[in-house]
PDB file of N, CA and C in Angstrom:
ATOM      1  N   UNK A   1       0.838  -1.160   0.000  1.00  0.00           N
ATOM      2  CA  UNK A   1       0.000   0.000   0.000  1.00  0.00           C
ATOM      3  C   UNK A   1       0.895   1.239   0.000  1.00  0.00           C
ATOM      4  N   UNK A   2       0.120   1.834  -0.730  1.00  0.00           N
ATOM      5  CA  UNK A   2       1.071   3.209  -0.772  1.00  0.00           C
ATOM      6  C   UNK A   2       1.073   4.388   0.475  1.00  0.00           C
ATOM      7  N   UNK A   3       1.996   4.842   0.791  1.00  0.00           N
ATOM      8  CA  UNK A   3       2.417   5.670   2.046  1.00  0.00           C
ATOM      9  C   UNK A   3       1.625   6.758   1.898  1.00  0.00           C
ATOM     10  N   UNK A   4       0.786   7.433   2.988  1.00  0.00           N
ATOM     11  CA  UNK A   4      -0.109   8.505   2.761  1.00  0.00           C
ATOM     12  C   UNK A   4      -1.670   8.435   2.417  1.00  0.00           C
ATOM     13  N   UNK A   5      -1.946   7.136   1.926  1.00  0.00           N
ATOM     14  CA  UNK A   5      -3.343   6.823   1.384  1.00  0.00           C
ATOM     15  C   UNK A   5      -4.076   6.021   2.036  1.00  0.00           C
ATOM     16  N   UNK A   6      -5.185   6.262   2.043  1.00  0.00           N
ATOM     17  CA  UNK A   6      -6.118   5.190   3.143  1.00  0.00           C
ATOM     18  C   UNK A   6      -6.410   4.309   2.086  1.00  0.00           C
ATOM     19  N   UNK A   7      -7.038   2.980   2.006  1.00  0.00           N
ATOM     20  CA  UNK A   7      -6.916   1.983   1.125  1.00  0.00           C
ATOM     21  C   UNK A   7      -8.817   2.428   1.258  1.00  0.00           C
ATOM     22  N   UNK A   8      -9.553   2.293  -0.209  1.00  0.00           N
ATOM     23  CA  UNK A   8     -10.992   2.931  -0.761  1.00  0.00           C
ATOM     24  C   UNK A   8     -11.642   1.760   0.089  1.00  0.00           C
ATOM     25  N   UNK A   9     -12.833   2.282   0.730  1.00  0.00           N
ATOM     26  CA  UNK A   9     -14.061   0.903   0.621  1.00  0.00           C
ATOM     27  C   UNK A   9     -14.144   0.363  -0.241  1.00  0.00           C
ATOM     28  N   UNK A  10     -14.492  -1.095   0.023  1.00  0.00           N
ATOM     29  CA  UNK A  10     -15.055  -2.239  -1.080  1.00  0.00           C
ATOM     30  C   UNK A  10     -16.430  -2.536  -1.248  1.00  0.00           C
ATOM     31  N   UNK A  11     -16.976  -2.106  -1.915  1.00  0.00           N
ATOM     32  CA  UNK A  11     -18.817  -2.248  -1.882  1.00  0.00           C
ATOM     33  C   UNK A  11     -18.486  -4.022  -1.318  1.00  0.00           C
ATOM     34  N   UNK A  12     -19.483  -4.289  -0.847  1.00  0.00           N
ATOM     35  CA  UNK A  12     -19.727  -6.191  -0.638  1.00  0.00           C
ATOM     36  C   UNK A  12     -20.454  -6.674  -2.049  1.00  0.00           C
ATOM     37  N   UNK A  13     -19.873  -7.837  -2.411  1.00  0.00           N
ATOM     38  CA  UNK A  13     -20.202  -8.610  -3.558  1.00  0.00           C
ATOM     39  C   UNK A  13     -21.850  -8.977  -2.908  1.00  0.00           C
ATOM     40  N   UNK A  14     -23.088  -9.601  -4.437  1.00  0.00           N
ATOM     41  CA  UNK A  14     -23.691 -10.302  -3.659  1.00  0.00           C
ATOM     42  C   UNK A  14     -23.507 -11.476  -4.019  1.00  0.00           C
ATOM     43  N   UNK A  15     -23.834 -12.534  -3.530  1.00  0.00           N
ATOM     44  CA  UNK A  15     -23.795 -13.544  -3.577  1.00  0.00           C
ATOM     45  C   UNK A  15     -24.835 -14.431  -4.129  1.00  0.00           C
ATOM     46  N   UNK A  16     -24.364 -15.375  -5.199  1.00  0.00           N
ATOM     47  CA  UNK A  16     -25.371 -16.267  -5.793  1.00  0.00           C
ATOM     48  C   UNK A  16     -26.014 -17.205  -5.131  1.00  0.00           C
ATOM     49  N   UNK A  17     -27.135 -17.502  -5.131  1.00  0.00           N
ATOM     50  CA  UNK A  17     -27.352 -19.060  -4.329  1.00  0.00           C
ATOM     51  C   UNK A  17     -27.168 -19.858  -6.075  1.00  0.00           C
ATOM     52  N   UNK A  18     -26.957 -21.300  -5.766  1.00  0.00           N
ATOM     53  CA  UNK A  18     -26.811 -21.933  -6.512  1.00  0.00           C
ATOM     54  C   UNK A  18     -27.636 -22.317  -7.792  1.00  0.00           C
ATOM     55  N   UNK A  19     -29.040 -21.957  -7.520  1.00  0.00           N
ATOM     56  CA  UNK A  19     -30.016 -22.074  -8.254  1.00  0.00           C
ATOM     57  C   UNK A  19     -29.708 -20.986  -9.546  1.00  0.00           C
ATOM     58  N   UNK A  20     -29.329 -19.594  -9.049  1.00  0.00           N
ATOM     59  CA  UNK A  20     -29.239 -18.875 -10.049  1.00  0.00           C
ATOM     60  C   UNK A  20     -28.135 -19.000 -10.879  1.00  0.00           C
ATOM     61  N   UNK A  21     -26.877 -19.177 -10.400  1.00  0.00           N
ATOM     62  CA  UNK A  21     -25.951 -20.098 -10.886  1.00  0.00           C
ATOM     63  C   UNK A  21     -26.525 -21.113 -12.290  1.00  0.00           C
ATOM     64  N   UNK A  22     -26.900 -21.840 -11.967  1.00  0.00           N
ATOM     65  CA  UNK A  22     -27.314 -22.928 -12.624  1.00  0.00           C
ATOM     66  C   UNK A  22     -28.304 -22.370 -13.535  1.00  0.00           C
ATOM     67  N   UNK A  23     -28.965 -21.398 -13.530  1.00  0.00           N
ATOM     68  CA  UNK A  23     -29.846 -20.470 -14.448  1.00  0.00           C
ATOM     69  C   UNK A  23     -29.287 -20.022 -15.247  1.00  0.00           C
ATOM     70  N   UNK A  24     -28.561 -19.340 -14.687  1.00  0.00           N
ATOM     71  CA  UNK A  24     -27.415 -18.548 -15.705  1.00  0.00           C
ATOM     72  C   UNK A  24     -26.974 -19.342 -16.570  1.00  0.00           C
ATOM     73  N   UNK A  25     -26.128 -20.763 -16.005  1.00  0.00           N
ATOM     74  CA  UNK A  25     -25.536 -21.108 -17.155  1.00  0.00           C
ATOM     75  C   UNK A  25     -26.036 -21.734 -17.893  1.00  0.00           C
ATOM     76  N   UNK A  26     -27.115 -22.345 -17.938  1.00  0.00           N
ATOM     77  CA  UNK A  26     -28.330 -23.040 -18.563  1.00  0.00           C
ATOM     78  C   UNK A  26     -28.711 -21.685 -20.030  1.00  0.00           C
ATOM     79  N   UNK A  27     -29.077 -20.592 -20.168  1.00  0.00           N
ATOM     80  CA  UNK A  27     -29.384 -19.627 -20.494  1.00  0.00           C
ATOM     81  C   UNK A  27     -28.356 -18.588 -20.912  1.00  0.00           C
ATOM     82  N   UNK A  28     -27.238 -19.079 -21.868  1.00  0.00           N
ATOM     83  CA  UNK A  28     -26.237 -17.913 -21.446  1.00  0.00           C
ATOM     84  C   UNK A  28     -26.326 -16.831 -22.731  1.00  0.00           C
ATOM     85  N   UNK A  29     -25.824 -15.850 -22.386  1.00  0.00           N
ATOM     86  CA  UNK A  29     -26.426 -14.393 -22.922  1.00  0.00           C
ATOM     87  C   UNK A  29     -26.157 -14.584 -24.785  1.00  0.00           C
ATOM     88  N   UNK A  30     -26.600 -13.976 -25.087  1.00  0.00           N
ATOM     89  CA  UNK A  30     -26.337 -13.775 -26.910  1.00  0.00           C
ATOM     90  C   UNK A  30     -25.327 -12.767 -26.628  1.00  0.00           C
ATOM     91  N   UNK A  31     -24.023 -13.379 -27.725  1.00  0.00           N
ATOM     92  CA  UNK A  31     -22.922 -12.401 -27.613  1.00  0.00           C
ATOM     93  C   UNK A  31     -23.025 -11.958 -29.235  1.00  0.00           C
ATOM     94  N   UNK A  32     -23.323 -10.751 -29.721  1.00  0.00           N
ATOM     95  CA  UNK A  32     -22.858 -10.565 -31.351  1.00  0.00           C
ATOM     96  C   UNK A  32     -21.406 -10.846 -31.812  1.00  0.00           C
ATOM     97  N   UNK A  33     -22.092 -11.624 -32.953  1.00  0.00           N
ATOM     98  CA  UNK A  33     -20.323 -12.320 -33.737  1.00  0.00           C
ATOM     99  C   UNK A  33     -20.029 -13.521 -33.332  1.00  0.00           C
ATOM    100  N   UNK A  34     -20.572 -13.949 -31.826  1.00  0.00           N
ATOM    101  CA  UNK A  34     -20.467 -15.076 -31.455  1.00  0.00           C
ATOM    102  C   UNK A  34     -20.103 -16.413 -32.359  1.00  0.00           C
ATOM    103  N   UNK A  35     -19.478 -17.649 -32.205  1.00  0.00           N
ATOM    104  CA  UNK A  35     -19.860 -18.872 -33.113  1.00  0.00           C
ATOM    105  C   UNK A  35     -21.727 -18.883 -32.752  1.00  0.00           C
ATOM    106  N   UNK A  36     -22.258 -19.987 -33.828  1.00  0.00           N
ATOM    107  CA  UNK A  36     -23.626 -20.068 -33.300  1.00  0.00           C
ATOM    108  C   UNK A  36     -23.649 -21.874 -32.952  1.00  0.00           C
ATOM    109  N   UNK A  37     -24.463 -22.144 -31.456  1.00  0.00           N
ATOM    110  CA  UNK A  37     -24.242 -23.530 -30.983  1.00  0.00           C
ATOM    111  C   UNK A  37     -24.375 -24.633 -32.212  1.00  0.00           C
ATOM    112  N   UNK A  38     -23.951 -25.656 -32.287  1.00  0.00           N
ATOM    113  CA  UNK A  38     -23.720 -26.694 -32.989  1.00  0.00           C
ATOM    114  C   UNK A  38     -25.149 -27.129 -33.346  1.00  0.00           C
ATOM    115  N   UNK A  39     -25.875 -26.963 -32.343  1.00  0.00           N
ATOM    116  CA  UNK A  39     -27.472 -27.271 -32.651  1.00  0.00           C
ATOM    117  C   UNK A  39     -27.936 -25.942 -33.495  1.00  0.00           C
ATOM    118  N   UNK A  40     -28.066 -25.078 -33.746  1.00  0.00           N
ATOM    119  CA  UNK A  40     -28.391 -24.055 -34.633  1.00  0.00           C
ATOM    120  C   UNK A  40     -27.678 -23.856 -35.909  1.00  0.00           C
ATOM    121  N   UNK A  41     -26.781 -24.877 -36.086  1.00  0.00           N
ATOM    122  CA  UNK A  41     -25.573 -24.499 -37.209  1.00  0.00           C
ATOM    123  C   UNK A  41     -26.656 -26.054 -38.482  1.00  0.00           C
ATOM    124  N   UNK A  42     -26.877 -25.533 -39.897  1.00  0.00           N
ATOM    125  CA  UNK A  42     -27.790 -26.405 -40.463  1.00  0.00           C
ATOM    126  C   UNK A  42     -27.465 -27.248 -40.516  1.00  0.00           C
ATOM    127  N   UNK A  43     -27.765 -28.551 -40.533  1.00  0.00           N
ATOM    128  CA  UNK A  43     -27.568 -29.972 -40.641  1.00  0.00           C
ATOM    129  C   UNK A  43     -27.082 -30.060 -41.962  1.00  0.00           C
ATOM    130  N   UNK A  44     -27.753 -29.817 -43.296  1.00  0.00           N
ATOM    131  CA  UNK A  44     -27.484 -29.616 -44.366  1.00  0.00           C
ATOM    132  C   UNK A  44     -26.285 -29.323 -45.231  1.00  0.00           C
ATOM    133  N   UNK A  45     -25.744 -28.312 -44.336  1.00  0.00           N
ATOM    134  CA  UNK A  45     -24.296 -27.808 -44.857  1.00  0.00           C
ATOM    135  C   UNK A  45     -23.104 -28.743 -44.313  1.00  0.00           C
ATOM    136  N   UNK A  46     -22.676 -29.163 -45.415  1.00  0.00           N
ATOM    137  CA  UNK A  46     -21.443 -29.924 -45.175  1.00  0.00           C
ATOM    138  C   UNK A  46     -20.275 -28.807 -45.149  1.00  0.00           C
ATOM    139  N   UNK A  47     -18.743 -29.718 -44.784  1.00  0.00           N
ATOM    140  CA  UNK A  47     -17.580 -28.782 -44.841  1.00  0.00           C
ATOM    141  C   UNK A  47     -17.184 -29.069 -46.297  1.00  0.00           C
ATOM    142  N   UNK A  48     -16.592 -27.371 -46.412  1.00  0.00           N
ATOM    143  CA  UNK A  48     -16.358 -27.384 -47.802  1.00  0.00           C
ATOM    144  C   UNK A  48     -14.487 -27.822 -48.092  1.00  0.00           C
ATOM    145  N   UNK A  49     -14.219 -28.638 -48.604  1.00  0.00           N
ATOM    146  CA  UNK A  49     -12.861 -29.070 -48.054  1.00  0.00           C
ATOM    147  C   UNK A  49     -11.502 -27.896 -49.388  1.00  0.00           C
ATOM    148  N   UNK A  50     -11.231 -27.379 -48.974  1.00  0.00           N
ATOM    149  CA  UNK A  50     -10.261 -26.774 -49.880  1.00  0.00           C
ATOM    150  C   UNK A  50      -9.940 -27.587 -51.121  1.00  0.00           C
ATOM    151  N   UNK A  51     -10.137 -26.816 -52.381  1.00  0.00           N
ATOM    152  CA  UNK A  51      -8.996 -27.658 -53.743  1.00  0.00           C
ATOM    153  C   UNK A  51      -7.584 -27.389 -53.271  1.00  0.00           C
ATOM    154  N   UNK A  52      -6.714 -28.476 -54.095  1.00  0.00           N
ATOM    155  CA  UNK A  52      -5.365 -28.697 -53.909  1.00  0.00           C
ATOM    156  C   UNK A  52      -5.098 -27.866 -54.687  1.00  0.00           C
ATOM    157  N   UNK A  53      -3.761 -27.412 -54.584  1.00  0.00           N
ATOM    158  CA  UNK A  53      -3.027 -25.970 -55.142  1.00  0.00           C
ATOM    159  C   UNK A  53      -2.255 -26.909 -56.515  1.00  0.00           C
ATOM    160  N   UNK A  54      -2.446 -26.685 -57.334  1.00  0.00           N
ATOM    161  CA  UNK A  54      -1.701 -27.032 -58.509  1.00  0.00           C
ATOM    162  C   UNK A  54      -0.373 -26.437 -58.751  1.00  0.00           C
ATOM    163  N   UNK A  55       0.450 -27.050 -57.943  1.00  0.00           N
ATOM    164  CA  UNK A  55       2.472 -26.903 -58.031  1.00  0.00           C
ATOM    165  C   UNK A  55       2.945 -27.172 -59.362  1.00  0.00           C
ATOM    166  N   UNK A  56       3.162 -25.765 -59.865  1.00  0.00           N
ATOM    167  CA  UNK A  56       3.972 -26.030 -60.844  1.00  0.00           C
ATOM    168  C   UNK A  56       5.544 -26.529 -60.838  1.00  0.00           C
ATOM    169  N   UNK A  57       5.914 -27.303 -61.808  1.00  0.00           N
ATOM    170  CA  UNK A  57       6.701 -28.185 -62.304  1.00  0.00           C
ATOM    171  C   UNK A  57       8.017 -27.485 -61.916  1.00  0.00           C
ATOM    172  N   UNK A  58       9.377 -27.634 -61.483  1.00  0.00           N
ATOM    173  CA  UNK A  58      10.205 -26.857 -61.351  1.00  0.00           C
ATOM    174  C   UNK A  58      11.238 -27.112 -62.423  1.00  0.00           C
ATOM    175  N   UNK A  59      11.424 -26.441 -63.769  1.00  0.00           N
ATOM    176  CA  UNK A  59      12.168 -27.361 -64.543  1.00  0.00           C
ATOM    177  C   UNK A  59      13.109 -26.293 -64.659  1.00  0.00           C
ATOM    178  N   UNK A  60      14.344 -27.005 -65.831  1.00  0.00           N
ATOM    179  CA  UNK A  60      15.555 -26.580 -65.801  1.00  0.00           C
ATOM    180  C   UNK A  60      15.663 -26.546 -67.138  1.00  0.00           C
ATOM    181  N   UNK A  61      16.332 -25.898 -68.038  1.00  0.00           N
ATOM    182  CA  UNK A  61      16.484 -26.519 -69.727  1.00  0.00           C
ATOM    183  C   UNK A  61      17.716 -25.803 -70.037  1.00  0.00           C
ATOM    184  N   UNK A  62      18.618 -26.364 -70.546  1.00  0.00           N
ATOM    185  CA  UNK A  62      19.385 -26.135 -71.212  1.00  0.00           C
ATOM    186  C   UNK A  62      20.123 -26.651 -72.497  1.00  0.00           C
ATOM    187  N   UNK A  63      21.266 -26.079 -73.007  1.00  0.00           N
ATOM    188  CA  UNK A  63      21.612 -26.655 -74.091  1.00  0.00           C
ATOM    189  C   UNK A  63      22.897 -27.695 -74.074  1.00  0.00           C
ATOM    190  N   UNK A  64      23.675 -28.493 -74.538  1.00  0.00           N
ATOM    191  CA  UNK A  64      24.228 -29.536 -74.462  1.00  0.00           C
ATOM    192  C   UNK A  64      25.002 -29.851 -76.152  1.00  0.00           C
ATOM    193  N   UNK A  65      26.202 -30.555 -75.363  1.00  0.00           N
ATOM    194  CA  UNK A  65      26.261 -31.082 -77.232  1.00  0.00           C
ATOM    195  C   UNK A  65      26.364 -32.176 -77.070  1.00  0.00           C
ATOM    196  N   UNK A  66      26.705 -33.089 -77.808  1.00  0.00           N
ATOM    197  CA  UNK A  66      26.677 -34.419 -77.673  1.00  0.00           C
ATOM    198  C   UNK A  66      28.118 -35.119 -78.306  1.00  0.00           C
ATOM    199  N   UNK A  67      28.347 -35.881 -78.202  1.00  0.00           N
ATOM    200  CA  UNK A  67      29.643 -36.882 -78.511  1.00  0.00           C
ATOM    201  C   UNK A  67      30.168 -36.341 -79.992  1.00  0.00           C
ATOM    202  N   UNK A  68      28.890 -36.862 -80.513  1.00  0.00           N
ATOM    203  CA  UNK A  68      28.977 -36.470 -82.508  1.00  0.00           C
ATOM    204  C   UNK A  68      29.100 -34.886 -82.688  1.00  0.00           C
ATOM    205  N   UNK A  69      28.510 -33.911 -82.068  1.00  0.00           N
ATOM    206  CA  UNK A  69      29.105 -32.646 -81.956  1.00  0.00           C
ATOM    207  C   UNK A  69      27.557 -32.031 -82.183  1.00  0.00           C
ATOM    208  N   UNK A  70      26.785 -32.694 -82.229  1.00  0.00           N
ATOM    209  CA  UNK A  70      25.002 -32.410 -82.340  1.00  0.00           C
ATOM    210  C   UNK A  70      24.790 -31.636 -80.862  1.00  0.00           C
ATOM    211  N   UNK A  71      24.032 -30.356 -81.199  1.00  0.00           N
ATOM    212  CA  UNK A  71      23.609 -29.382 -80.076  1.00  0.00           C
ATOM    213  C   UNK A  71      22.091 -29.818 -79.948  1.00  0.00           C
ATOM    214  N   UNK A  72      21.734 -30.075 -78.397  1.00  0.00           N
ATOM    215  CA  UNK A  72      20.784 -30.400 -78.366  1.00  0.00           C
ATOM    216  C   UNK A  72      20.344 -29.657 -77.097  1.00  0.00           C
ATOM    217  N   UNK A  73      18.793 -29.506 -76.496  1.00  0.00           N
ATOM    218  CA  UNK A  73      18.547 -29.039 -75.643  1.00  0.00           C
ATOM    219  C   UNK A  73      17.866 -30.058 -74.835  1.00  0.00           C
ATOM    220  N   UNK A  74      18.288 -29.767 -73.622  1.00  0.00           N
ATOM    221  CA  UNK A  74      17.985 -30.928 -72.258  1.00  0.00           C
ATOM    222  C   UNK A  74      16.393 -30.330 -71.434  1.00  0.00           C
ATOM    223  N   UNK A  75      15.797 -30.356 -71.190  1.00  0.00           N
ATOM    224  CA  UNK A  75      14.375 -30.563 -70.368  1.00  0.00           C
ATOM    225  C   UNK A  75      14.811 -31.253 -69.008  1.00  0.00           C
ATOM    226  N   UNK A  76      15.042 -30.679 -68.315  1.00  0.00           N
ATOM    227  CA  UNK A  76      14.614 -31.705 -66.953  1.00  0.00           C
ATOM    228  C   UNK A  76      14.168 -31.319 -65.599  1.00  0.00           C
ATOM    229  N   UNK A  77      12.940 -31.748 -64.939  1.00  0.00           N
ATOM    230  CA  UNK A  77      12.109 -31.763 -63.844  1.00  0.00           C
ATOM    231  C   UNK A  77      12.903 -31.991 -62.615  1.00  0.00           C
ATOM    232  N   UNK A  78      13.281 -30.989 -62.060  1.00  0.00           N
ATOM    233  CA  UNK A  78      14.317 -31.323 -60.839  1.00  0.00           C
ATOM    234  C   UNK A  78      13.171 -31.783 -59.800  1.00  0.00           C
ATOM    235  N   UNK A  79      12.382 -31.794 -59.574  1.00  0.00           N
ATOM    236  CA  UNK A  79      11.527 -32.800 -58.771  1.00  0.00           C
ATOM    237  C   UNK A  79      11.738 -34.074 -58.612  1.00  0.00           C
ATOM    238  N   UNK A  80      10.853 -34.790 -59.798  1.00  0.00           N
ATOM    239  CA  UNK A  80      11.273 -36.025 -60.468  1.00  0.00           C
ATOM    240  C   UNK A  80      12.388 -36.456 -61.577  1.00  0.00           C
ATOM    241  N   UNK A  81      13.357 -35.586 -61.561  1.00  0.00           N
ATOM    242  CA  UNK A  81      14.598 -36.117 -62.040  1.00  0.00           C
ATOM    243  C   UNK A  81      14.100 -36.528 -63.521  1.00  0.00           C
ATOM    244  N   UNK A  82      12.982 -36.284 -64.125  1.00  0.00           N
ATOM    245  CA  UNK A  82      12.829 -36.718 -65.808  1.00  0.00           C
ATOM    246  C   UNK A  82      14.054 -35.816 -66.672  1.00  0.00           C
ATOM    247  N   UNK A  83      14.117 -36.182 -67.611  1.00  0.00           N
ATOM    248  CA  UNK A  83      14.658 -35.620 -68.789  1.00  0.00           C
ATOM    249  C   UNK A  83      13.917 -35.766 -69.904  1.00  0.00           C
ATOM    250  N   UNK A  84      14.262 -34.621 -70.599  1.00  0.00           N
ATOM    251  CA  UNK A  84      13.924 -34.940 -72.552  1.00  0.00           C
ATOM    252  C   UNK A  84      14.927 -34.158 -73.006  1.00  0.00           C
ATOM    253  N   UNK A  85      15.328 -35.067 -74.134  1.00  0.00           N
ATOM    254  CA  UNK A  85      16.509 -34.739 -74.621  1.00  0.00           C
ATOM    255  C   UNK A  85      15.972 -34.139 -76.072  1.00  0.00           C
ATOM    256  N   UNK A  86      16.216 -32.832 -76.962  1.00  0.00           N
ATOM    257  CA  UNK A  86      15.493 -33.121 -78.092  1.00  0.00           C
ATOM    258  C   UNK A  86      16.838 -31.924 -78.951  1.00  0.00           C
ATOM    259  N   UNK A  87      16.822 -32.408 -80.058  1.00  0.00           N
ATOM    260  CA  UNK A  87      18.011 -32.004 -81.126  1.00  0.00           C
ATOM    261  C   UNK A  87      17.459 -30.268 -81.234  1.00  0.00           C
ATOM    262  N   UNK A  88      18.275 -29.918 -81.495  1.00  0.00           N
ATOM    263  CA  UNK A  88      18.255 -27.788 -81.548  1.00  0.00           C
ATOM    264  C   UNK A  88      18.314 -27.894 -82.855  1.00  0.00           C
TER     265      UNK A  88
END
């Protein structure tokens, strides 16, 4: 407590008997925005489940020569490691 100050009256709480208690929570208030209880939510409406995101391909391409001295360009899916090999 701080030095100099008288500490305020406390109004007295009242006190529930149990019955009202049990009223209360039986009955509890409408909050706006609230969720709405599981029993008020329609039977009808299912969950709508998200579509899958379509990941595009991560590819790589470049050019290459080959043994015989043929320039060709390479395709390949660094994901799945494919290739296509096709002549320039």
């Amino acid at each position: 407590m701080a030095r100099g100050k008288a500490a305020e009256p406390v109004e007295p709480v009242e006190e529930l008997s149990r019955e009202e208690i049990d009223a209360a929570a039986a009955d509890p208030a409408e909050v706006e925005g609230a969720e709405p209880d599981a029993a008020e939510v329609d039977e009808a409406a299912e969950p709508v489940e998200p579509k899958p995101k379509k990941v595009k391909a991560r590819m790589e391409t470049f050019d290459a020569v080959r043994p015989d001295g043929t320039v060709v360009v390479v395709k390949r899916n660094i994901d799945t490691g494919e290739q296509t090999v096709t002549e320039k």
